[in-house]
Protein backbone atom coordinates (compact mmCIF):
# COMPACT_ATOMS: atom_id res chain seq x y z
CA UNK A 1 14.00 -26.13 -75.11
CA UNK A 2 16.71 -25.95 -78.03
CA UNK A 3 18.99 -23.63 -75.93
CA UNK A 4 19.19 -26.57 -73.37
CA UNK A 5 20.52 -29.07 -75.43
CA UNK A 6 23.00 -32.43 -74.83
CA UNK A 7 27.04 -30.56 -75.35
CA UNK A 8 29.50 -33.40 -75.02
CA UNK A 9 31.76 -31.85 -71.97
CA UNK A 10 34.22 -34.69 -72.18
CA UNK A 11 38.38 -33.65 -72.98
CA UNK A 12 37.41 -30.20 -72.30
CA UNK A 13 39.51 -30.43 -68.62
CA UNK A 14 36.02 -30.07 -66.98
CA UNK A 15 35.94 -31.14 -63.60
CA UNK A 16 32.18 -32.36 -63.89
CA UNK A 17 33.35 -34.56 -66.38
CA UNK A 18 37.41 -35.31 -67.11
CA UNK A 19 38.23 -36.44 -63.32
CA UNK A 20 36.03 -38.92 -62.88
CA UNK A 21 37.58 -41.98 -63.92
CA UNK A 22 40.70 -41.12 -62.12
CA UNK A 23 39.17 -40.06 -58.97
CA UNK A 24 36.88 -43.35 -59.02
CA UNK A 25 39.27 -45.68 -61.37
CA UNK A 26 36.04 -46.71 -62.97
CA UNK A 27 34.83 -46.39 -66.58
CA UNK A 28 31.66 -45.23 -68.20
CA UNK A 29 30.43 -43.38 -65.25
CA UNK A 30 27.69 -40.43 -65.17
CA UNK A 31 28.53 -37.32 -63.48
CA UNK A 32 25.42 -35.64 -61.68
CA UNK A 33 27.74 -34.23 -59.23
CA UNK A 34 29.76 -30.58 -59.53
CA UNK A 35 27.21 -27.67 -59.44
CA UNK A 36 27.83 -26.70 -62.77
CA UNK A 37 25.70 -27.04 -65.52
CA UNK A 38 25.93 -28.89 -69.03
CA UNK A 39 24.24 -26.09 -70.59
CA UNK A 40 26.07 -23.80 -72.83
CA UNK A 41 25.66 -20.25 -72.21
CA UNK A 42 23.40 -17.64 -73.52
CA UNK A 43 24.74 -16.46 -76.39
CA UNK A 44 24.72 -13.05 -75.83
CA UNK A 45 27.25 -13.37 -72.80
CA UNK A 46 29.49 -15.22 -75.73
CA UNK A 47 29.22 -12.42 -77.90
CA UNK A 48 30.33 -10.18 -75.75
CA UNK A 49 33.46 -12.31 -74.47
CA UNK A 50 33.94 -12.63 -78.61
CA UNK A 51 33.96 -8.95 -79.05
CA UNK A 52 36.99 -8.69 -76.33
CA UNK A 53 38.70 -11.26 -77.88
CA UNK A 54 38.25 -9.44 -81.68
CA UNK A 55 39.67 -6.84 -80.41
CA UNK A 56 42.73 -8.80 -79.48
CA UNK A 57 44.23 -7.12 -76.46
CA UNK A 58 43.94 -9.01 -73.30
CA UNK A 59 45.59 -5.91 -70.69
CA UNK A 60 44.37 -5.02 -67.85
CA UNK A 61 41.18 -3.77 -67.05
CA UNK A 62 39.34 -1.59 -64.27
CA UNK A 63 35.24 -2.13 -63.25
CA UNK A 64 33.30 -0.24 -65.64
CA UNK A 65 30.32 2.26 -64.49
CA UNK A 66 28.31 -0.23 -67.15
CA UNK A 67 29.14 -3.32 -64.66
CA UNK A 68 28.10 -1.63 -61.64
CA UNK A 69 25.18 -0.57 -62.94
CA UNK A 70 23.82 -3.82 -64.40
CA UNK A 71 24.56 -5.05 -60.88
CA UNK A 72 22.67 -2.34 -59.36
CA UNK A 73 19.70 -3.03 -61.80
CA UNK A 74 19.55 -6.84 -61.41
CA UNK A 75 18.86 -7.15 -57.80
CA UNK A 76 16.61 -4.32 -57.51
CA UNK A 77 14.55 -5.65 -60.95
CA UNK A 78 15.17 -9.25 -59.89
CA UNK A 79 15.12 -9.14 -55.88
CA UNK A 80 13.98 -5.74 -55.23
CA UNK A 81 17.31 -5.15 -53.46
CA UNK A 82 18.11 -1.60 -53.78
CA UNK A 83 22.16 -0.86 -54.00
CA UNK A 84 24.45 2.00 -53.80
CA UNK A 85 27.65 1.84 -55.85
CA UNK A 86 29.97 2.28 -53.28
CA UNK A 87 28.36 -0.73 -51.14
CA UNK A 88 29.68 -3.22 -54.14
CA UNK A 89 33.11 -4.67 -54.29
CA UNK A 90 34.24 -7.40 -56.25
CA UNK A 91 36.25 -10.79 -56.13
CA UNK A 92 37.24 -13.68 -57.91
CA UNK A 93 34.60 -15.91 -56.55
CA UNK A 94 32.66 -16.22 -53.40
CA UNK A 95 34.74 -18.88 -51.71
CA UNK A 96 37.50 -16.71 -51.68
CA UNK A 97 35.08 -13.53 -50.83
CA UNK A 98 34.43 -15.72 -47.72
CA UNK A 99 38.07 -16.09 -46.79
CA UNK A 100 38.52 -12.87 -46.86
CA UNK A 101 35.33 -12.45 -44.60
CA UNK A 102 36.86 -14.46 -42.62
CA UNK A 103 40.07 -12.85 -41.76
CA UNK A 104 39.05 -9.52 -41.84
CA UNK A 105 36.37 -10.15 -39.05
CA UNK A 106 37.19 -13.07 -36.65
CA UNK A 107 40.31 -13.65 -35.28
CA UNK A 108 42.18 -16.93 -35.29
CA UNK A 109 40.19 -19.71 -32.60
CA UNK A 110 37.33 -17.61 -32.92
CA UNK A 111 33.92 -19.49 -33.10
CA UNK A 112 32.17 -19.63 -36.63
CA UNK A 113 28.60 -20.92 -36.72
CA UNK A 114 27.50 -22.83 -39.78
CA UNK A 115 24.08 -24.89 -40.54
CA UNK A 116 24.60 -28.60 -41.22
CA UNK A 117 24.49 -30.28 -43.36
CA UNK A 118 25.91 -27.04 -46.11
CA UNK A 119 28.43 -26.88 -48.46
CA UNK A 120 31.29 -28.34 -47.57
CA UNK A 121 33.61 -25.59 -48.38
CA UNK A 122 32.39 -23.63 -45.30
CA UNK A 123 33.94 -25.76 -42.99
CA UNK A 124 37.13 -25.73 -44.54
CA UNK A 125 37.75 -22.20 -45.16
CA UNK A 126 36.97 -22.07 -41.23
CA UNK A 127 39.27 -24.56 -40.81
CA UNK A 128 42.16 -23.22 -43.44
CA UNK A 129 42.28 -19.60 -41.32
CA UNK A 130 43.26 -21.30 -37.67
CA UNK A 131 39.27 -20.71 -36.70
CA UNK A 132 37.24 -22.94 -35.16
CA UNK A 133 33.66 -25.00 -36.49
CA UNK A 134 30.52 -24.83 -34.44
CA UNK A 135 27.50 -26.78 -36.44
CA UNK A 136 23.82 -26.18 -35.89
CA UNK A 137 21.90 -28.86 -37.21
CA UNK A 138 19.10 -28.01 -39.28
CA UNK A 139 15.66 -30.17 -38.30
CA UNK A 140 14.51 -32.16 -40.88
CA UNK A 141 10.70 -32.59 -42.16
CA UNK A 142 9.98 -32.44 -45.43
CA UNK A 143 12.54 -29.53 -45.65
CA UNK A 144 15.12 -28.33 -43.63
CA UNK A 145 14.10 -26.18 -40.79
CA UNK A 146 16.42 -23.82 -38.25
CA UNK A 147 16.32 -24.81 -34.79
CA UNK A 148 16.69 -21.13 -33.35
CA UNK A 149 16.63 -22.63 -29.73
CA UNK A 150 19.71 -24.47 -30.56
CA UNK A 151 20.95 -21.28 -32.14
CA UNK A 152 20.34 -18.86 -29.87
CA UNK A 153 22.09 -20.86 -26.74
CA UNK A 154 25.24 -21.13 -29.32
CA UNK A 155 25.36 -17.66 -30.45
CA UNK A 156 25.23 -17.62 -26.18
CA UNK A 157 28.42 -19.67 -25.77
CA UNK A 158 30.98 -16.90 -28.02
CA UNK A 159 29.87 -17.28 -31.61
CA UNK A 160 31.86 -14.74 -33.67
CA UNK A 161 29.79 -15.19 -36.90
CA UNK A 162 27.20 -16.71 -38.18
CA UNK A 163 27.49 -18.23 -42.61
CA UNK A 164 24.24 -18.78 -44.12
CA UNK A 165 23.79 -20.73 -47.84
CA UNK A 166 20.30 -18.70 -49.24
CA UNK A 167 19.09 -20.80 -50.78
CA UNK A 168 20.29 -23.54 -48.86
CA UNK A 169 22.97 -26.02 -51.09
CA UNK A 170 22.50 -29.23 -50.44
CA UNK A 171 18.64 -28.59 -49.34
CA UNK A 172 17.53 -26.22 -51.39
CA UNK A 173 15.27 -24.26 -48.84
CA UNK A 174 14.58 -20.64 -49.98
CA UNK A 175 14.49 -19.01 -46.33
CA UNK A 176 11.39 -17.16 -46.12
CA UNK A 177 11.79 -13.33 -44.87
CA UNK A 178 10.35 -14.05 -41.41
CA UNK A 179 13.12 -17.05 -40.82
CA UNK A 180 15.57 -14.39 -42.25
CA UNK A 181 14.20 -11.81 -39.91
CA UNK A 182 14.75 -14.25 -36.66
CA UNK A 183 18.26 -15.08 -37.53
CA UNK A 184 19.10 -11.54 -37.85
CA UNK A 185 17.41 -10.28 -34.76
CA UNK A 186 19.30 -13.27 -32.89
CA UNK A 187 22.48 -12.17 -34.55
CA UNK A 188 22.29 -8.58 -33.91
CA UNK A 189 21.18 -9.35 -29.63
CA UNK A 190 24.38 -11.51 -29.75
CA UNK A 191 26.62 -9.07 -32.12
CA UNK A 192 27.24 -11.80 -34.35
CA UNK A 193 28.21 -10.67 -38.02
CA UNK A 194 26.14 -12.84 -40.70
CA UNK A 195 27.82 -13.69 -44.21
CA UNK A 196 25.18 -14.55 -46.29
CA UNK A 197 26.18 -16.98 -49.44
CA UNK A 198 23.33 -15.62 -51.94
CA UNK A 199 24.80 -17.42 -54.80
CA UNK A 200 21.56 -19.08 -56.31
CA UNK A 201 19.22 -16.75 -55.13
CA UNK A 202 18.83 -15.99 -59.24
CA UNK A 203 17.70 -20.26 -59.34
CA UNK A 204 14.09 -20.28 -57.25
CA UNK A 205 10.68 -21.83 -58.46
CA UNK A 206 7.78 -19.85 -57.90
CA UNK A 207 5.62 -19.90 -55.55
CA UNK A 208 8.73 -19.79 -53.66
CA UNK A 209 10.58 -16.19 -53.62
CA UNK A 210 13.86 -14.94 -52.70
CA UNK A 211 14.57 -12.74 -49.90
CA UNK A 212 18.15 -11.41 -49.32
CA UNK A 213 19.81 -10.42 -46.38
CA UNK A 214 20.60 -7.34 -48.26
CA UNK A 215 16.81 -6.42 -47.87
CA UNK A 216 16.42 -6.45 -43.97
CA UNK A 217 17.61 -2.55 -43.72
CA UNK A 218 17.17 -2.65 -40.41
CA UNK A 219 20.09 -5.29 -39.96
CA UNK A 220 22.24 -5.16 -42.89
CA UNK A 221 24.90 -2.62 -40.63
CA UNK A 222 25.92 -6.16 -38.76
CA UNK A 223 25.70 -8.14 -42.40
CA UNK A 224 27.75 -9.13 -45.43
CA UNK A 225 26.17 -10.62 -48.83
CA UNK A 226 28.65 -12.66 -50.93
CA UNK A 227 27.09 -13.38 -54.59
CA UNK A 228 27.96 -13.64 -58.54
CA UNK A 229 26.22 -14.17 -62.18
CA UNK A 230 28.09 -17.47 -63.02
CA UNK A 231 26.12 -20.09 -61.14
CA UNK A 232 22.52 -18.32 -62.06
CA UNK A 233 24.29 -18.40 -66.12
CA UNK A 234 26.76 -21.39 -65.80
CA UNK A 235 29.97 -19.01 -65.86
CA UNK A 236 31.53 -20.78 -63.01
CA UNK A 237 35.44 -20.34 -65.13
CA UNK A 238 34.99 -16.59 -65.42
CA UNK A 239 35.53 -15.87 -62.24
CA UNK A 240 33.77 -13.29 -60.79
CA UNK A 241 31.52 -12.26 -57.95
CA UNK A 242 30.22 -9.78 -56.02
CA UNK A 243 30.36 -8.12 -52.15
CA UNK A 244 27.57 -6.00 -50.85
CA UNK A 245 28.39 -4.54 -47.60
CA UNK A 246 26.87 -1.42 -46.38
CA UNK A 247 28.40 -0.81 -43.48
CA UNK A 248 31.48 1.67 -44.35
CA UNK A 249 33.71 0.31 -41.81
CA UNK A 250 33.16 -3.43 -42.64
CA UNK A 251 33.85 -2.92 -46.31
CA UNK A 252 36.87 -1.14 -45.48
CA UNK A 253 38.30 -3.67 -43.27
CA UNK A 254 37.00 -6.36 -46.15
CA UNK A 255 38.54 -4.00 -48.70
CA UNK A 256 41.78 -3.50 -46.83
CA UNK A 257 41.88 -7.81 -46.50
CA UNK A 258 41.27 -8.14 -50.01
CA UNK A 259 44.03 -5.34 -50.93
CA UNK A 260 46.60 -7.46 -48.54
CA UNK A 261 45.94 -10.28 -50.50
CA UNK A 262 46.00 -8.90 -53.96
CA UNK A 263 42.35 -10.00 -54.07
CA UNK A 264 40.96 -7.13 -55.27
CA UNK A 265 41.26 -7.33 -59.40
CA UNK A 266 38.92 -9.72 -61.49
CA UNK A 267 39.03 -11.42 -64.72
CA UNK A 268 38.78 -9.54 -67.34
CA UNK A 269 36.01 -11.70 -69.36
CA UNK A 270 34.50 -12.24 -65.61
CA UNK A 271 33.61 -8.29 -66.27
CA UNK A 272 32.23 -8.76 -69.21
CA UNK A 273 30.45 -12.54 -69.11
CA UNK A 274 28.49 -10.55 -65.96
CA UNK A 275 27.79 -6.87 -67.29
CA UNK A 276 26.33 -8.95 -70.09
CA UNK A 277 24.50 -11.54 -68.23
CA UNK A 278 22.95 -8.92 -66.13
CA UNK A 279 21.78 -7.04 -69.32
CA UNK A 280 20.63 -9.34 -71.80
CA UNK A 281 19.73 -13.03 -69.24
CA UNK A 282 16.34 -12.39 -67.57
CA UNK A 283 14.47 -14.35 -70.45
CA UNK A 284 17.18 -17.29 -71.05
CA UNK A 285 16.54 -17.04 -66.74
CA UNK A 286 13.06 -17.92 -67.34
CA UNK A 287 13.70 -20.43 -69.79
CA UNK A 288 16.53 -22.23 -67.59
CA UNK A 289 13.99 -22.15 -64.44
CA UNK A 290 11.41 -23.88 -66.58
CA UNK A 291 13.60 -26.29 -67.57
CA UNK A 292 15.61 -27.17 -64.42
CA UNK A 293 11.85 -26.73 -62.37
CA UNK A 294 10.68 -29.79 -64.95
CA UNK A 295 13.59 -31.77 -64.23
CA UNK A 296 12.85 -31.70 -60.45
CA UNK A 297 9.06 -32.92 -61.02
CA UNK A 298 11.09 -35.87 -62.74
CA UNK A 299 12.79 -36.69 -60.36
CA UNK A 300 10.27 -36.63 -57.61
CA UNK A 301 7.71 -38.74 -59.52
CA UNK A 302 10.58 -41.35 -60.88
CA UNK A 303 11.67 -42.24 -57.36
CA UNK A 304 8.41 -42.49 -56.18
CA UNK A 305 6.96 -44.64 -58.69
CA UNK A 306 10.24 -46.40 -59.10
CA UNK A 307 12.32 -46.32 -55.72
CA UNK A 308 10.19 -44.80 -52.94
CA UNK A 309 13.11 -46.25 -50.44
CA UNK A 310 14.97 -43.20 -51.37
CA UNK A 311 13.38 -40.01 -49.55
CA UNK A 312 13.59 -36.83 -52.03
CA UNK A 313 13.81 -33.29 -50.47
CA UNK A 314 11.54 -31.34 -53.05
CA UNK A 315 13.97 -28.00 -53.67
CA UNK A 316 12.57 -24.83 -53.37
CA UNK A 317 15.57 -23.25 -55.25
CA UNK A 318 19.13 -24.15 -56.95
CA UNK A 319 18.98 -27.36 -59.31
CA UNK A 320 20.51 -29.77 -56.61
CA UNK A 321 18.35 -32.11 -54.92
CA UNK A 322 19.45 -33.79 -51.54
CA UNK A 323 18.54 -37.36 -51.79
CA UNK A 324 17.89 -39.84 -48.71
CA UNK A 325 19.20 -43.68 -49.12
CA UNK A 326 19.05 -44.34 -45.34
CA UNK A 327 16.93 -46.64 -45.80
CA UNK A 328 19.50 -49.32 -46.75
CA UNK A 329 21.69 -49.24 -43.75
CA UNK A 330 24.26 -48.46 -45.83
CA UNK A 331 27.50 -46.98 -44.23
CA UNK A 332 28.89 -43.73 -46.39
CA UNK A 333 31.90 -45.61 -48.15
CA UNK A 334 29.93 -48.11 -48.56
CA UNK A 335 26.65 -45.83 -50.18
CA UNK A 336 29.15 -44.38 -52.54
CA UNK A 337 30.93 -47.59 -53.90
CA UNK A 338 27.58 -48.72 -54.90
CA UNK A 339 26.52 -46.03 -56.54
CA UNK A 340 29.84 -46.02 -58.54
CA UNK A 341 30.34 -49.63 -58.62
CA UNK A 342 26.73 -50.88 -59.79
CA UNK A 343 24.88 -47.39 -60.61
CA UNK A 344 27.84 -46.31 -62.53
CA UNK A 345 26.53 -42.64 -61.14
CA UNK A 346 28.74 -39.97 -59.68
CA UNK A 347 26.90 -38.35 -56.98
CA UNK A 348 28.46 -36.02 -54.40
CA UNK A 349 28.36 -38.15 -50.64
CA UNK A 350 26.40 -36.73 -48.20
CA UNK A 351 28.71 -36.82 -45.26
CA UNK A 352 31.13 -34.29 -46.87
CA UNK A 353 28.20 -31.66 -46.20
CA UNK A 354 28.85 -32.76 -42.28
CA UNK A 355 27.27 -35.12 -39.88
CA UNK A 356 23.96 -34.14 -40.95
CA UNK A 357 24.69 -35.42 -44.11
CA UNK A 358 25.26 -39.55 -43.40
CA UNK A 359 23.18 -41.67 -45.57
CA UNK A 360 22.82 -38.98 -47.97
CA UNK A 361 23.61 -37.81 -51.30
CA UNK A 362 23.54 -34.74 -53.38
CA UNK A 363 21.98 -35.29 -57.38
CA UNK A 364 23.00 -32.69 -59.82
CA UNK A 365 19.65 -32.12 -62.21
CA UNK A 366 21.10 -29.36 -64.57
CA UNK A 367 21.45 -31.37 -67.38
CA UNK A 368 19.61 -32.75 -70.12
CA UNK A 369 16.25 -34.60 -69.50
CA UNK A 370 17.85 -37.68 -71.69
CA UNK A 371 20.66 -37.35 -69.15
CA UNK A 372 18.96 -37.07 -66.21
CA UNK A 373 17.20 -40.45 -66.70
CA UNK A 374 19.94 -42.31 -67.39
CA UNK A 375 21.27 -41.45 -64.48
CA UNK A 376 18.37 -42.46 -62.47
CA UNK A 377 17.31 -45.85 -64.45
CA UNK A 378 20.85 -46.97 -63.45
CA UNK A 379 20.13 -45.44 -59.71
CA UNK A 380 16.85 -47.89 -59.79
CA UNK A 381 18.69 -51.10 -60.89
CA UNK A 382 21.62 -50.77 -58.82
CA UNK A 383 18.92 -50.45 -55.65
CA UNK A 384 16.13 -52.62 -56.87
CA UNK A 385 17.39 -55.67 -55.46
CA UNK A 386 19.02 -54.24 -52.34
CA UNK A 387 17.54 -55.31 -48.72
CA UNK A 388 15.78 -51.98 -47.15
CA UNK A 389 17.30 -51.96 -43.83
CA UNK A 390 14.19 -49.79 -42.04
């Protein structure tokens, strides 16, 4: 698709792309790592950032009705998630959204309940705010699955809250509504508060759909949604992101946490990248979910043809695909040398989602197809000659 075309990132200070060979004091390696995309944006979300900057005054700015309502109207056209205007606040990102959850609603030692292996910053925003990490590991078949036994003797033992990643990063399960449904009625017997990281909830491949917490009425009083525009439209510099919290008394202890902090004013071209994302994206959407949805049937068919050692979790959603190498014997450090040494590939280790994650890794596949395969024809001769362990 021409939108989704190769954009050299390098000496542009991208993370993705500018750290690498300092972090890994290696040369000519491929990034498939950071979950950011090499796409550029749709070009109406430019425009409108081009308009701000035509106009040449970069002051400050307040919310606009405009941006509320193109948040309203996206999840309900999109998700079917119906939204009042006061129930949306907004923050500079969701990993500092979850901070703030987290202060406003536990108190230091407090137990916080994540599923492992998930995004690693979870852990250490627990950690950061003097609170302590409880895991639940997530069973593995050929996608992760919630043990709610496990869960429900935690929740037993003190659990203050419980973060959930829908869709799941690394895994990319889409939780269906009835998981969603079990979780909550758990939470609510046990008066844990759920934060629910909905940030690629836009990125899911039909026949798979997205249900967010936002949509269980009947428990969204004891629930907090964190989400934003710029992973669904690769705006992750913008900074923006959204809060939907219905209960009146949660968002006003979130709101007073956020005004403590001086949390509680955006970007100004975070604003206006998502007012117009929200307004003009649901076709490039399409087009991006064809692409990134062909990109995953590449994957899955070149390791199987090509390296069937390595187990691939099919995603359901996001355009991250959590790849097995266990099969080797390999230890972590030593499963990441050789991908950087020999693949000359940049993956993001497995064990820095948690325990669940040893033998691991997590492949980045929003990027060109020409990319993409580079990336995994160097994956297949680094491992071709390598001993399988079991």
């Amino acid at each position: 698709m021409e939108q989704f075309q190769e954009i050299d990132r390098y000496h542009t200070n991208s993370v993705k792309w500018d750290t690498i060979e300092q972090t890994y004091r290696e040369k000519d390696l491929l990034p498939l790592w950071v979950a950011d995309m090499d796409f550029k944006a749709h070009q109406p979300i430019l425009d409108a950032m081009g308009q701000v900057l035509k106009q040449g005054v970069l002051g400050y700015t307040i919310e606009s009705p405009e941006l509320v309502r193109s948040v309203i109207n996206w999840q309900q056209v999109q998700h079917q998630v119906k939204l009042d205007p006061e129930s949306i606040l907004f923050s500079s990102g969701v990993i500092p959204s979850l901070a703030i959850a987290i202060q406003a609603f536990t108190e230091e030692n407090d137990q916080i309940l994540i599923f492992d292996p998930v995004y690693p910053p979870f852990a250490d925003m627990i950690k950061r705010n003097g609170r302590q990490v409880v895991r639940n590991s997530l069973k593995v078949a050929e996608r992760f699955e919630i043990d709610f036994a496990s869960l429900e003797q935690q929740l037993q033992e003190g659990v203050k809250a419980v973060i959930l990643c829908n869709p799941h990063n690394p895994g990319g399960r889409v939780w269906t509504r009835s998981e969603l449904q079990q979780l909550a009625q758990l939470c609510a017997q046990y008066n844990v508060l759920v934060i629910s990281d909905e940030i690629h909830g836009d990125l899911v491949f039909a026949p798979h759909t997205f249900t967010s917490f936002y949509s269980l009425e009947e428990f969204r009083q004891h629930a907090i949604v964190l989400t934003s525009a710029t992973k669904t439209f690769n705006l992750a510099g913008i900074k923006n992101s959204m809060i939907f919290i219905d209960n009146p008394q949660l968002r006003q202890r979130f709101a007073d946490v956020q005004a403590r902090n001086r949390q509680n004013e955006i970007n100004t071209f975070g604003q206006v990248g998502t007012q117009a994302a929200y307004e003009t994206g649901a076709d490039w959407l399409k087009d991006l979910l064809a692409y990134l949805e062909d990109n995953v049937n590449f994957v899955c068919d070149f390791f199987a043809e090509n390296l069937p050692e390595v187990v691939v979790m099919k995603p359901e959603g996001t355009y991250l695909i959590w790849l097995d190498f266990s099969a080797y014997g390999l230890s972590d450090q030593a499963l990441q040398r050789h991908l950087i040494r020999e693949a000359k590939v940049v993956l993001n280790p497995g064990n820095s989602f948690g325990p669940g994650g040893t033998g691991h890794m997590r492949l980045n596949i929003a990027c060109t197809k020409a990319t993409l395969a580079e990336g995994l024809t160097r994956i297949q001769r680094a491992f071709a000659e390598l001993p399988v362990q079991k």
